[in-house]
Protein backbone atom coordinates (compact mmCIF):
# COMPACT_ATOMS: atom_id res chain seq x y z
CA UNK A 1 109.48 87.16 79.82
CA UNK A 2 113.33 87.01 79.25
CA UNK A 3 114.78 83.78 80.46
CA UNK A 4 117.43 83.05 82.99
CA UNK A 5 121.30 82.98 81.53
CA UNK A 6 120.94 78.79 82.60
CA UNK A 7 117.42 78.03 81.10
CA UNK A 8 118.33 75.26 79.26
CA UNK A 9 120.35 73.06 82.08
CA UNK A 10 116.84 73.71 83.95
CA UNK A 11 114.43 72.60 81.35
CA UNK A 12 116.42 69.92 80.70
CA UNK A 13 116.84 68.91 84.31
CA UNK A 14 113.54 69.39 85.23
CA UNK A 15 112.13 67.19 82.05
CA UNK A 16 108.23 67.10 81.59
CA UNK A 17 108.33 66.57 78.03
CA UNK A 18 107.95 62.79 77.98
CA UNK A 19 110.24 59.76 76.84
CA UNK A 20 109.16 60.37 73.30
CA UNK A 21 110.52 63.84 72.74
CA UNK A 22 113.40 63.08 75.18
CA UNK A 23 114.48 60.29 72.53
CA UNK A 24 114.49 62.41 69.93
CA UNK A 25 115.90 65.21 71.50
CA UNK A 26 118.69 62.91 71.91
CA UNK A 27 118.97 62.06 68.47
CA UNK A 28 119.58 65.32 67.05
CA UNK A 29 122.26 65.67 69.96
CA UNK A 30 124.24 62.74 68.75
CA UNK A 31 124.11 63.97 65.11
CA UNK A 32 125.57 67.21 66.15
CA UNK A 33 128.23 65.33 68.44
CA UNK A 34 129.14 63.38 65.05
CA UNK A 35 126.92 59.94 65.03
CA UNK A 36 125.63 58.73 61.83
CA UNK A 37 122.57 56.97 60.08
CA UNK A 38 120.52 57.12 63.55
CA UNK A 39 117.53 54.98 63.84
CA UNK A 40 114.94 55.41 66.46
CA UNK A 41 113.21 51.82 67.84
CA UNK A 42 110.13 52.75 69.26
CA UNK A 43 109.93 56.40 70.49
CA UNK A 44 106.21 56.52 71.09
CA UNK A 45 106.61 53.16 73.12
CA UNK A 46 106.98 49.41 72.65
CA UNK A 47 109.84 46.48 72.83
CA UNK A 48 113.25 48.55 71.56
CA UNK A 49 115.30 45.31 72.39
CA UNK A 50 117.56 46.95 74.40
CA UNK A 51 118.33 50.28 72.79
CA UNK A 52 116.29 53.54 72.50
CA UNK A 53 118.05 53.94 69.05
CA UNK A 54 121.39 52.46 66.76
CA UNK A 55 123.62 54.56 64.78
CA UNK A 56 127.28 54.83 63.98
CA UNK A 57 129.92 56.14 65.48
CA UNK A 58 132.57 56.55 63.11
CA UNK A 59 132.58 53.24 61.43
CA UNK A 60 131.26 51.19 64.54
CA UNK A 61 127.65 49.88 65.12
CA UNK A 62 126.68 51.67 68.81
CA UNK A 63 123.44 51.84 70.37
CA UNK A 64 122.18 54.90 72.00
CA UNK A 65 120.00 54.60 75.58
CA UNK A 66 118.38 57.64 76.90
CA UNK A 67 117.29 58.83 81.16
CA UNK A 68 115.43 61.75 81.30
CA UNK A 69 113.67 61.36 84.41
CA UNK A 70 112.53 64.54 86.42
CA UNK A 71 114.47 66.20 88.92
CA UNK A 72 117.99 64.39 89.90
CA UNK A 73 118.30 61.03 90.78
CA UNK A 74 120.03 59.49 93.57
CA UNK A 75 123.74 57.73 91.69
CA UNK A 76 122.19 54.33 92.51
CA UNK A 77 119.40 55.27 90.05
CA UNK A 78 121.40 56.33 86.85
CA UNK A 79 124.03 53.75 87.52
CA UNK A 80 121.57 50.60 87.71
CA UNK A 81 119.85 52.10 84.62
CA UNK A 82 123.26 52.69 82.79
CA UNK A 83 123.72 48.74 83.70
CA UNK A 84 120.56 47.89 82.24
CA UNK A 85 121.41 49.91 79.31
CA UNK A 86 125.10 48.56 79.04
CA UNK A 87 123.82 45.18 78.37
CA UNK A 88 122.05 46.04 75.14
CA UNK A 89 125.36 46.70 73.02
CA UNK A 90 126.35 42.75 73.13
CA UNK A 91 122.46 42.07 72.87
CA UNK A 92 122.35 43.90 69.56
CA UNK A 93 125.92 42.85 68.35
CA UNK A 94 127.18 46.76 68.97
CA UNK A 95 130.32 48.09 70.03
CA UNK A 96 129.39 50.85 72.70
CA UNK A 97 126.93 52.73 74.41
CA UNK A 98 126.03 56.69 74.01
CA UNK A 99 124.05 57.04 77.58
CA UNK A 100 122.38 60.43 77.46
CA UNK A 101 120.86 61.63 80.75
CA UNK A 102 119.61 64.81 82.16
CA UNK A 103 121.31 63.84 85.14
CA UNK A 104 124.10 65.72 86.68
CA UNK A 105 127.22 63.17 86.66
CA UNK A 106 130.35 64.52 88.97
CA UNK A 107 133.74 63.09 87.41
CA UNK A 108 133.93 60.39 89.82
CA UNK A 109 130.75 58.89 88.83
CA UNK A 110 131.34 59.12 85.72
CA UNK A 111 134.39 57.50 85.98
CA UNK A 112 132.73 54.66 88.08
CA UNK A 113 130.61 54.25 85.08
CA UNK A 114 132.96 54.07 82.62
CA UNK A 115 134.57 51.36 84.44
CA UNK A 116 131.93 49.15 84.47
CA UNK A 117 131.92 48.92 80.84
CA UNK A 118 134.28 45.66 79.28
CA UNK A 119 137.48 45.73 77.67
CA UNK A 120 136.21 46.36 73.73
CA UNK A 121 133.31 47.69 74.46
CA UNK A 122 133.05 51.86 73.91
CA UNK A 123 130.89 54.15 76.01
CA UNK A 124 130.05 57.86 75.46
CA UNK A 125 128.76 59.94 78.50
CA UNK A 126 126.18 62.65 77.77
CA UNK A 127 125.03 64.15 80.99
CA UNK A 128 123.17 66.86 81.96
CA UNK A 129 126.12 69.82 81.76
CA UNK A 130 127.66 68.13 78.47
CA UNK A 131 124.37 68.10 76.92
CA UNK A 132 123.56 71.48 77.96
CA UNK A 133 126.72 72.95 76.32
CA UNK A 134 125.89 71.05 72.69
CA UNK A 135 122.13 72.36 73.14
CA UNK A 136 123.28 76.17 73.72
CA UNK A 137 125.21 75.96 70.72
CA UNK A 138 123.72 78.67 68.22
CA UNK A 139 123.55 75.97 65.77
CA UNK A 140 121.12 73.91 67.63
CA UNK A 141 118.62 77.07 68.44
CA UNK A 142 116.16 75.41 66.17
CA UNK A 143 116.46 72.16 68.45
CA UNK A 144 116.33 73.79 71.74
CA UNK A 145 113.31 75.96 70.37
CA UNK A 146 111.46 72.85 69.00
CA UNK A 147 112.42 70.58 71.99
CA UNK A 148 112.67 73.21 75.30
CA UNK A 149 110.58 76.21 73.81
CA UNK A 150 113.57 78.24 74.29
CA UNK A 151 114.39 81.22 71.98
CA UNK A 152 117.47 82.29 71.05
CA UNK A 153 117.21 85.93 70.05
CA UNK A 154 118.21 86.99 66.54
CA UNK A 155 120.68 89.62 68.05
CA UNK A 156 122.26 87.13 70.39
CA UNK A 157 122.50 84.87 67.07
CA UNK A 158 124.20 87.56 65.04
CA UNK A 159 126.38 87.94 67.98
CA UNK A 160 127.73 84.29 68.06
CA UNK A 161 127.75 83.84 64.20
CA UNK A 162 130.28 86.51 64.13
CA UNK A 163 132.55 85.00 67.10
CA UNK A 164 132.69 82.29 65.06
CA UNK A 165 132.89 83.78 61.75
CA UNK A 166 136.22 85.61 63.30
CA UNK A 167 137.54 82.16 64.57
CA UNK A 168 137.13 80.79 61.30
CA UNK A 169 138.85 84.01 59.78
CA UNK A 170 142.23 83.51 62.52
CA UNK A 171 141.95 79.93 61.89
CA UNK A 172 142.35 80.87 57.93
CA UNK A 173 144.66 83.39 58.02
CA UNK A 174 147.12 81.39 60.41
CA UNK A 175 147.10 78.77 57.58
CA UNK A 176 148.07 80.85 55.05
CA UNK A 177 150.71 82.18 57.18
CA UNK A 178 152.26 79.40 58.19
CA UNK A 179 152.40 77.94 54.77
CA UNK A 180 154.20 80.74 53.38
CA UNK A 181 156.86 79.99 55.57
């Protein structure tokens, strides 16, 4: 059975994969976004202290909370559990927040949650179509395989490794052009 062209903003949406795997599903997420040294509190359950996870963010301590609940969720929902959330970076001496929800978030809610957050403190949004673009990135096939059951043919691999091969190529040659100058 071939898959619809939006399979993964579906699966992801419609999670039934548990907290565990939607924790670290999140982790590899953040590590392709750029986050460092990630470490997991208690994925399988028990006290996290107010974090699903820490890691850094350039050279800043932030925690990482994670909503995967099934089907959307009225605003109310996601923004009293981003509050919840919010108050573990001072709690664990952090300096921001990466939320990650399945949830969609139009740009005024997420700009009604990003200012709730105080002065110093840094928050990252990862909702449902941001995490959805990082996941059908051909470098994370192996992820969205392991974590959706979604295969990523090897043709439509090949395709995309040689888009981006070509990129790479017009990216080098313009350097070498313009320092020749």
């Amino acid at each position: 059975m071939t898959n619809r062209w939006d399979e993964t903003w579906h699966r992801l949406r419609e999670w039934t994969n548990g907290s565990a795997n939607s924790e670290r599903l999140t982790a590899q997420i953040l590590l392709d976004d750029g986050y460092k040294s990630i470490d997991p509190s208690h994925p399988l359950g028990g006290k996290d202290g107010g974090k699903d996870a820490v890691g850094q963010k350039g050279s800043e301590r932030w925690i990482m909370a994670v909503y995967f609940p099934r089907g959307q969720k009225e605003f109310s929902e996601i923004k009293a559990k981003f509050i919840a959330d919010f108050a573990g970076v001072s709690k664990n001496s952090s300096q921001g927040l990466a939320f990650v929800t399945n949830q969609e978030l139009r740009l005024s809610e997420r700009e009604e949650l990003q200012s709730l957050k105080e002065n110093s403190i840094g928050v990252e949004l990862f909702h449902l179509e941001r995490i959805t673009t990082i996941l059908d990135k051909p470098a994370m096939a192996e992820v969205r395989k392991q974590f959706l059951d979604i295969e990523f043919s090897g043709q439509s691999v090949v395709s995309e490794l040689k888009d981006e091969m070509y990129q790479i190529q017009r990216r080098l040659e313009g350097l070498q052009t313009s320092g020749d100058s």
